[in-house]
ModelCIF file with pLDDT and N, C-alpha, C, O atoms, coordinates in Angstrom:
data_MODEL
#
_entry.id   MODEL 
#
_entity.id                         1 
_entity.type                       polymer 
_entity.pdbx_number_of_molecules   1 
#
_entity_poly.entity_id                      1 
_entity_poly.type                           'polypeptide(L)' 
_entity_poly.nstd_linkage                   no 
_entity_poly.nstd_monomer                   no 
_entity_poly.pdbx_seq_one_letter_code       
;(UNK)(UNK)(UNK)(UNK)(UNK)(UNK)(UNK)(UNK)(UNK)(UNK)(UNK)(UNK)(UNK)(UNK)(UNK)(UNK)
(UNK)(UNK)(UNK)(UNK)(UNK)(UNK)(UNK)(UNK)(UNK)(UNK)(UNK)(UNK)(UNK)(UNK)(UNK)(UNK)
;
_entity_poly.pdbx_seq_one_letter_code_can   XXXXXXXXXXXXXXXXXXXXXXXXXXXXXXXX 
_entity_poly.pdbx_strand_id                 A 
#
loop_
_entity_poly_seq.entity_id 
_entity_poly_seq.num 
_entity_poly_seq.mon_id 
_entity_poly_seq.hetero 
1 1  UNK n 
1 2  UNK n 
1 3  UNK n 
1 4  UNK n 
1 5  UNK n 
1 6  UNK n 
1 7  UNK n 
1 8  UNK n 
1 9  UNK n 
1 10 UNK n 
1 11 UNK n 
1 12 UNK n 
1 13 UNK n 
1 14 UNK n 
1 15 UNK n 
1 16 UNK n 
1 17 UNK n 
1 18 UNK n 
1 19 UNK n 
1 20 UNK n 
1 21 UNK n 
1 22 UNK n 
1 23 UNK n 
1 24 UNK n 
1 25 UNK n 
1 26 UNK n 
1 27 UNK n 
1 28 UNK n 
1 29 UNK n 
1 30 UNK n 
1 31 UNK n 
1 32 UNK n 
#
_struct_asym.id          A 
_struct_asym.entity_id   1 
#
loop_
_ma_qa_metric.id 
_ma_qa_metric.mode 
_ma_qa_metric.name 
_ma_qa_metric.software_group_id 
_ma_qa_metric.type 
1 global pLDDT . pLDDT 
2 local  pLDDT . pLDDT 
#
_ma_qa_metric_global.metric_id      1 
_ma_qa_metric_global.metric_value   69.00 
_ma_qa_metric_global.model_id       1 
_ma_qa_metric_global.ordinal_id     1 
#
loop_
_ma_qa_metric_local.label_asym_id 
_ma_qa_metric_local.label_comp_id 
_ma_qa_metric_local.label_seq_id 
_ma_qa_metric_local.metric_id 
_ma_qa_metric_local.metric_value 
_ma_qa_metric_local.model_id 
_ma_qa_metric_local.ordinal_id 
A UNK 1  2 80.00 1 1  
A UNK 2  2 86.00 1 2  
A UNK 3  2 86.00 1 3  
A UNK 4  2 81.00 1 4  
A UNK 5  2 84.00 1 5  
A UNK 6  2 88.00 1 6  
A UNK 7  2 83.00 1 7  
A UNK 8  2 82.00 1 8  
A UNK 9  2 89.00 1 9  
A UNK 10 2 86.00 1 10 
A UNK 11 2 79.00 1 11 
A UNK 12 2 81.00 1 12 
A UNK 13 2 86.00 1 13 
A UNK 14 2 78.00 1 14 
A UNK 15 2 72.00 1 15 
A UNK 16 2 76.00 1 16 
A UNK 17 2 78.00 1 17 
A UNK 18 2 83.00 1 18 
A UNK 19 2 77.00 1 19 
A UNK 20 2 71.00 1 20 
A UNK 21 2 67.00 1 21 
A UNK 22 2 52.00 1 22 
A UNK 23 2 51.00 1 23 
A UNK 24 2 49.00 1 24 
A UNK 25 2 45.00 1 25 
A UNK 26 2 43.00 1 26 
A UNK 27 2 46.00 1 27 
A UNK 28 2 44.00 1 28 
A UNK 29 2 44.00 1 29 
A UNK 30 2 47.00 1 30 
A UNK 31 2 47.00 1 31 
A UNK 32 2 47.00 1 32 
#
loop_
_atom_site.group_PDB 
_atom_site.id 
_atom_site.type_symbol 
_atom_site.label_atom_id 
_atom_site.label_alt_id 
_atom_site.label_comp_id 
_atom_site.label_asym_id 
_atom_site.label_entity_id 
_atom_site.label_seq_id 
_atom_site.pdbx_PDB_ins_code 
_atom_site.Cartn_x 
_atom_site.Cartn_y 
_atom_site.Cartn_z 
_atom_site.occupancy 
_atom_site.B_iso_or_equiv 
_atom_site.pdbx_formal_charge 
_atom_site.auth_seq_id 
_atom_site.auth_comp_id 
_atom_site.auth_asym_id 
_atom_site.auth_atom_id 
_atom_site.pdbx_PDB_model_num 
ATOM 1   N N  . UNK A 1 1  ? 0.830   -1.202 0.000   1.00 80.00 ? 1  UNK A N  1 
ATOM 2   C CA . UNK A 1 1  ? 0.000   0.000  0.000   1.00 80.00 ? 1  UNK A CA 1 
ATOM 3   C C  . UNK A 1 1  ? 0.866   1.254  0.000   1.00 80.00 ? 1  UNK A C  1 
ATOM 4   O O  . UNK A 1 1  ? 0.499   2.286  -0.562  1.00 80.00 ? 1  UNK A O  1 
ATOM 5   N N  . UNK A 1 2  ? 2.268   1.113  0.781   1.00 86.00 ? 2  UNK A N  1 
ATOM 6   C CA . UNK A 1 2  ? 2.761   2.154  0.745   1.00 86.00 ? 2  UNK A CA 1 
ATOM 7   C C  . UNK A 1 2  ? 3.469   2.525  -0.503  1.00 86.00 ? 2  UNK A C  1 
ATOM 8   O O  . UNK A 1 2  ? 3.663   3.678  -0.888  1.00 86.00 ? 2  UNK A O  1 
ATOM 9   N N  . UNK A 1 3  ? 3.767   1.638  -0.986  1.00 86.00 ? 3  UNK A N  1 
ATOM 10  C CA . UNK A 1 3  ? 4.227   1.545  -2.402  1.00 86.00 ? 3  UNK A CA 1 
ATOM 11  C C  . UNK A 1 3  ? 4.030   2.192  -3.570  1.00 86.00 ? 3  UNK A C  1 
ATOM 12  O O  . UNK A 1 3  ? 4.715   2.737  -4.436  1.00 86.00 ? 3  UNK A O  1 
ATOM 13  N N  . UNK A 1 4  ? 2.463   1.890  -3.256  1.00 81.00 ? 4  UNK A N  1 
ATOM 14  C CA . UNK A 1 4  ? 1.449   2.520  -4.079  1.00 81.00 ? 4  UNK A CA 1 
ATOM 15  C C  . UNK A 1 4  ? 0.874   3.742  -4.299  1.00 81.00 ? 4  UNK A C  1 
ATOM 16  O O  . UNK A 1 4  ? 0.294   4.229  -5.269  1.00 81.00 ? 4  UNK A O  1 
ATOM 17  N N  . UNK A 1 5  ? 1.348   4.419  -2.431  1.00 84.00 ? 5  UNK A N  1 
ATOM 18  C CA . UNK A 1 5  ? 1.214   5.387  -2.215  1.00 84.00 ? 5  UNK A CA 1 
ATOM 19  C C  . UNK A 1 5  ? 2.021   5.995  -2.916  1.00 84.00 ? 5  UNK A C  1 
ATOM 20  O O  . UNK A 1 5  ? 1.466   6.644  -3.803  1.00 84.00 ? 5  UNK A O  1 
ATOM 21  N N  . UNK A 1 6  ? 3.223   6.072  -2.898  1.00 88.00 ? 6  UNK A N  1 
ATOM 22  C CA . UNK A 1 6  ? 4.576   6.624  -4.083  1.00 88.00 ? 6  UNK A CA 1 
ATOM 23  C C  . UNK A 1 6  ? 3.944   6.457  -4.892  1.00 88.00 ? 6  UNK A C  1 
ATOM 24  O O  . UNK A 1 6  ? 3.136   7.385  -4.914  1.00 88.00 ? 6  UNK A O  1 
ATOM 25  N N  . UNK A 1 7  ? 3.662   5.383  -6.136  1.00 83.00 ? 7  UNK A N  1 
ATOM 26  C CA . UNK A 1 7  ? 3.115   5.594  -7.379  1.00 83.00 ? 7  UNK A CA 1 
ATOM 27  C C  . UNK A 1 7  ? 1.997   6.985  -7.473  1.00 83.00 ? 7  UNK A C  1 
ATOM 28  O O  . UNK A 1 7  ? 2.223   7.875  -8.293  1.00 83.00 ? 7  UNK A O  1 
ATOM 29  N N  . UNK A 1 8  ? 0.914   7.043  -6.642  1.00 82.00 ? 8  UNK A N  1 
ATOM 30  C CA . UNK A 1 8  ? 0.446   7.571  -6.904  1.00 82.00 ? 8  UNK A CA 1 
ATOM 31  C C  . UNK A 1 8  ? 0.380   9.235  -6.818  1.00 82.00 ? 8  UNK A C  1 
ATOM 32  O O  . UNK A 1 8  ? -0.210  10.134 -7.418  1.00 82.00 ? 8  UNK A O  1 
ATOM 33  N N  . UNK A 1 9  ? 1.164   9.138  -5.913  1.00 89.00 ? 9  UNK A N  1 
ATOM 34  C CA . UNK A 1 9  ? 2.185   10.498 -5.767  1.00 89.00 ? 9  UNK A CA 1 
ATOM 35  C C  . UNK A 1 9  ? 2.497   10.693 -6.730  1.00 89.00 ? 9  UNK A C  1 
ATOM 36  O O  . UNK A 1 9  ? 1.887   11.580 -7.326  1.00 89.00 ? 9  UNK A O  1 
ATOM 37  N N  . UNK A 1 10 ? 3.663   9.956  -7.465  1.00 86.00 ? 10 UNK A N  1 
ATOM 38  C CA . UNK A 1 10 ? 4.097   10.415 -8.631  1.00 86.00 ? 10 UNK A CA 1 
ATOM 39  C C  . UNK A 1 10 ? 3.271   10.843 -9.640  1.00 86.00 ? 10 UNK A C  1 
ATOM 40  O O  . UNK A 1 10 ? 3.575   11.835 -10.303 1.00 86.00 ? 10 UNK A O  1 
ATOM 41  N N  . UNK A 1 11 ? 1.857   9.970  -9.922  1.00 79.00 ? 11 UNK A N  1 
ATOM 42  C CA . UNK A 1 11 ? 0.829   10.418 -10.871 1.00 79.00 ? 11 UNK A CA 1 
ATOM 43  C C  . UNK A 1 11 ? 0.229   11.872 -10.646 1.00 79.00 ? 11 UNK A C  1 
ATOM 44  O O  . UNK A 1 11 ? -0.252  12.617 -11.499 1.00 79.00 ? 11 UNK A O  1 
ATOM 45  N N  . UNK A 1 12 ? 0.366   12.072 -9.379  1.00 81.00 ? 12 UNK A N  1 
ATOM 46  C CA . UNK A 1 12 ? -0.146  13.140 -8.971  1.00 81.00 ? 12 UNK A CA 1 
ATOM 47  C C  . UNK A 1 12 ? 0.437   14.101 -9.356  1.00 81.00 ? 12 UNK A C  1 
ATOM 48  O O  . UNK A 1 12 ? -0.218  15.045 -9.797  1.00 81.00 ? 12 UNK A O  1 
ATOM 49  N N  . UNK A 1 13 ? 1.943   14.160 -9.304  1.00 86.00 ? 13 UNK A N  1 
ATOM 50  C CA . UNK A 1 13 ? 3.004   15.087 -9.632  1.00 86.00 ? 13 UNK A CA 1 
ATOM 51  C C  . UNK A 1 13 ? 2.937   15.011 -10.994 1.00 86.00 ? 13 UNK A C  1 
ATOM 52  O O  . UNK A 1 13 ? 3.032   16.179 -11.370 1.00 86.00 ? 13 UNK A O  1 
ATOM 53  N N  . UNK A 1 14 ? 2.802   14.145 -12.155 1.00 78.00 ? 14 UNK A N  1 
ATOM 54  C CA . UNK A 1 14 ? 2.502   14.915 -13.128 1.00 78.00 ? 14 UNK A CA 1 
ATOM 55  C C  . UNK A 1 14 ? 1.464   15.301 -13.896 1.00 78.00 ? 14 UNK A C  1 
ATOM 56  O O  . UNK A 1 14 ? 1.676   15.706 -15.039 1.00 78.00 ? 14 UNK A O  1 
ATOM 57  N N  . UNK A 1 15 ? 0.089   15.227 -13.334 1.00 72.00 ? 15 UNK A N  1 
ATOM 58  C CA . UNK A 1 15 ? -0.827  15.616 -13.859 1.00 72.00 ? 15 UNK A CA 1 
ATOM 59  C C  . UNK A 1 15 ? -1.011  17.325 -12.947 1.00 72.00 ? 15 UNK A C  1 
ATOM 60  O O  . UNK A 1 15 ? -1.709  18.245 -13.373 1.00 72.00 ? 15 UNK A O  1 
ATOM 61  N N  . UNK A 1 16 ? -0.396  17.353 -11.985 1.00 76.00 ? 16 UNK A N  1 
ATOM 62  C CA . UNK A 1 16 ? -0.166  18.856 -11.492 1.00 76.00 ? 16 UNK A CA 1 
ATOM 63  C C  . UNK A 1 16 ? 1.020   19.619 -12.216 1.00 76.00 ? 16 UNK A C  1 
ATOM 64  O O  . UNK A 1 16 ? 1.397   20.727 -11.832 1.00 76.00 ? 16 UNK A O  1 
ATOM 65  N N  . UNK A 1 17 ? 1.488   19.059 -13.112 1.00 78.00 ? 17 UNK A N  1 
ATOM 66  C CA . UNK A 1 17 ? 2.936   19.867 -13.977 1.00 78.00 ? 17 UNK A CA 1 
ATOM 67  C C  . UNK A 1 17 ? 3.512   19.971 -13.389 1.00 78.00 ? 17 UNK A C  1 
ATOM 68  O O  . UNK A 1 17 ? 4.229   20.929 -13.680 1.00 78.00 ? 17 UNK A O  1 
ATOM 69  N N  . UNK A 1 18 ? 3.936   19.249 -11.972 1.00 83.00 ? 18 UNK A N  1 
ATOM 70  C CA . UNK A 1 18 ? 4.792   19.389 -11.852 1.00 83.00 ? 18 UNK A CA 1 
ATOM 71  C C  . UNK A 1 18 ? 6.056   18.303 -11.782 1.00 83.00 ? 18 UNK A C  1 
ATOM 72  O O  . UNK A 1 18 ? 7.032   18.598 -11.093 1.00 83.00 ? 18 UNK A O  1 
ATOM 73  N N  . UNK A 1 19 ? 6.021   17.120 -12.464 1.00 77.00 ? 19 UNK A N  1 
ATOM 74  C CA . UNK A 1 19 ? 6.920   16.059 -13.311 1.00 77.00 ? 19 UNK A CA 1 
ATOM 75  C C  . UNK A 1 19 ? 6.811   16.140 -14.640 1.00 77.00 ? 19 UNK A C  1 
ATOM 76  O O  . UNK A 1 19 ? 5.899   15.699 -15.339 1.00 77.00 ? 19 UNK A O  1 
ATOM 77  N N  . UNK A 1 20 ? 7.765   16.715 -14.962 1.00 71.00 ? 20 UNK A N  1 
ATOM 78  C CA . UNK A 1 20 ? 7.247   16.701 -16.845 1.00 71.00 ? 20 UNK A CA 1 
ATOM 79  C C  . UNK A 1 20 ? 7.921   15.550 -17.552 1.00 71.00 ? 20 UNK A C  1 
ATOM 80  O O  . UNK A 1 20 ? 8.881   15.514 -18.322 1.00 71.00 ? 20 UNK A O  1 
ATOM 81  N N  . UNK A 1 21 ? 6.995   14.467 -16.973 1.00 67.00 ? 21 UNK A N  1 
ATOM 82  C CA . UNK A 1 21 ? 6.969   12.904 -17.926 1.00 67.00 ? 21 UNK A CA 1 
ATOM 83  C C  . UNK A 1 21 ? 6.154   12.215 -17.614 1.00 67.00 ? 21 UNK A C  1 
ATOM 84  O O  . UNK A 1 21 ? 5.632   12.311 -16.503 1.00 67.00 ? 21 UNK A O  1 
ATOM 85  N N  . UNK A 1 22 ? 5.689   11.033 -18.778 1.00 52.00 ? 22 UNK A N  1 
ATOM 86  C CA . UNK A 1 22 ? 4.531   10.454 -18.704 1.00 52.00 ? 22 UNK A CA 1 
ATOM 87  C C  . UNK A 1 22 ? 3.241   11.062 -19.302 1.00 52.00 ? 22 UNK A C  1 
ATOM 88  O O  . UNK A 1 22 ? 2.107   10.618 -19.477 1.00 52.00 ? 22 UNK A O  1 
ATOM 89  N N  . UNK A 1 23 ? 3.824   12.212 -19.542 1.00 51.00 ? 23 UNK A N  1 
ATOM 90  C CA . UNK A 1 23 ? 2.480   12.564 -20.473 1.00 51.00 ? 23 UNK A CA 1 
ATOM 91  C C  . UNK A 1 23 ? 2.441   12.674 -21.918 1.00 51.00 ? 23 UNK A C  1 
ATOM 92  O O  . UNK A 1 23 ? 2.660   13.707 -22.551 1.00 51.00 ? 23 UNK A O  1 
ATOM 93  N N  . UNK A 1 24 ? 2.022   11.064 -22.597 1.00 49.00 ? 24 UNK A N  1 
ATOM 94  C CA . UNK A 1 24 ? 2.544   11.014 -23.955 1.00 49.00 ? 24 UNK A CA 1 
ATOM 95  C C  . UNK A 1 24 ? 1.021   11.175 -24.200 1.00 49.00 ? 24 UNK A C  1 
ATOM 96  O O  . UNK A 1 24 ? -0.020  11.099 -23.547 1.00 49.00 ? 24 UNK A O  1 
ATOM 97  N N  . UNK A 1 25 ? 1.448   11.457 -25.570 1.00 45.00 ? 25 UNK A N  1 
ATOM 98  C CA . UNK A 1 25 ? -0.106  11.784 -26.835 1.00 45.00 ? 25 UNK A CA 1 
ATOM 99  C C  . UNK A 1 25 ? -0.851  11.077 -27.722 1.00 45.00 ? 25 UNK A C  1 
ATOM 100 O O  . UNK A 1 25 ? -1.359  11.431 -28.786 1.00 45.00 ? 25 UNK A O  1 
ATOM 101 N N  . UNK A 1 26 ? -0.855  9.448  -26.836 1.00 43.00 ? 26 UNK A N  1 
ATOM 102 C CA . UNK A 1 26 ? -0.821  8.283  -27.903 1.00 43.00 ? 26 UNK A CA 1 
ATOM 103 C C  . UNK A 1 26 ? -2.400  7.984  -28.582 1.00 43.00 ? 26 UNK A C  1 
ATOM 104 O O  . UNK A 1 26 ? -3.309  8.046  -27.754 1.00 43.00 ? 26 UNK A O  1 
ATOM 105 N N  . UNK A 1 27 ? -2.793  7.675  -29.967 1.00 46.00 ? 27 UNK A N  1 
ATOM 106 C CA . UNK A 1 27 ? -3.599  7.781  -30.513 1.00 46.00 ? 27 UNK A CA 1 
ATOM 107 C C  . UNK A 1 27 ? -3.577  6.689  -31.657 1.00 46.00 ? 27 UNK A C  1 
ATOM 108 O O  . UNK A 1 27 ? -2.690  6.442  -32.474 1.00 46.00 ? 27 UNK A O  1 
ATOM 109 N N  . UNK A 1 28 ? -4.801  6.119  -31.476 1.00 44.00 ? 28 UNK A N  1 
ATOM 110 C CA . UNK A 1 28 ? -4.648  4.788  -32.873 1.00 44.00 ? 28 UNK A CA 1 
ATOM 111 C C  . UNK A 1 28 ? -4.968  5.404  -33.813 1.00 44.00 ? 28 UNK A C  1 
ATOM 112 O O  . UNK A 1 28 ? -5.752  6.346  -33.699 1.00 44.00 ? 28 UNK A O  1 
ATOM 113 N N  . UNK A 1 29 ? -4.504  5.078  -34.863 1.00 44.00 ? 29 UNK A N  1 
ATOM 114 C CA . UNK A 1 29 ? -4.458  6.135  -36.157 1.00 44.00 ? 29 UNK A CA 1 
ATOM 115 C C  . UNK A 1 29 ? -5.301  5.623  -37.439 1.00 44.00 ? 29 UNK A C  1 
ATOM 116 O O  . UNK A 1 29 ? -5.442  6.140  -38.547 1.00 44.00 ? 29 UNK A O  1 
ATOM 117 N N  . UNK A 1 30 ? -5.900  4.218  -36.800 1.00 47.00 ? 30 UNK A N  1 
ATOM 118 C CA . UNK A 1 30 ? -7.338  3.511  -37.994 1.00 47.00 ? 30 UNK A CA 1 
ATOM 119 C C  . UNK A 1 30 ? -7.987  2.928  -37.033 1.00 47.00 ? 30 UNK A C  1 
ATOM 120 O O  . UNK A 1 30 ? -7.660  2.130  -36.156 1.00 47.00 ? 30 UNK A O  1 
ATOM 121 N N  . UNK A 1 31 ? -9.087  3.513  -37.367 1.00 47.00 ? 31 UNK A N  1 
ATOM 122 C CA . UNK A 1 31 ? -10.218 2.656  -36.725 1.00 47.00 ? 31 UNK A CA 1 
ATOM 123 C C  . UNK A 1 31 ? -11.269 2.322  -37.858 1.00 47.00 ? 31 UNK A C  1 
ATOM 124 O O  . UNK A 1 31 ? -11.257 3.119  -38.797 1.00 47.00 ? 31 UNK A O  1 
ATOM 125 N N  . UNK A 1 32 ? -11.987 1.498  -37.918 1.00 47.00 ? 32 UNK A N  1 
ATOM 126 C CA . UNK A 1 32 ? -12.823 1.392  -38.687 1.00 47.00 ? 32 UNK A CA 1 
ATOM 127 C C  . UNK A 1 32 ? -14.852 1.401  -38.208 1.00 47.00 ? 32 UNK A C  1 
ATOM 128 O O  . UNK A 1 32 ? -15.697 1.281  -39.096 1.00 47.00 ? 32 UNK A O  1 
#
């Protein structure tokens, strides 16, 4: 759990800008 707690820290840190990584722009490019 505490572990997890770090992970989610970290997610936290970069959806607040303030880790600038992990935020890729990925997109499937055919769909039908």
């Amino acid at each position: 759990t505490r572990i997890l707690g770090v992970v989610v820290i970290l997610v936290g840190l970069i959806f607040a800008g303030w880790l600038p990584i992990g935020r890729r722009d990925l997109r499937l490019t055919r769909m039908p």
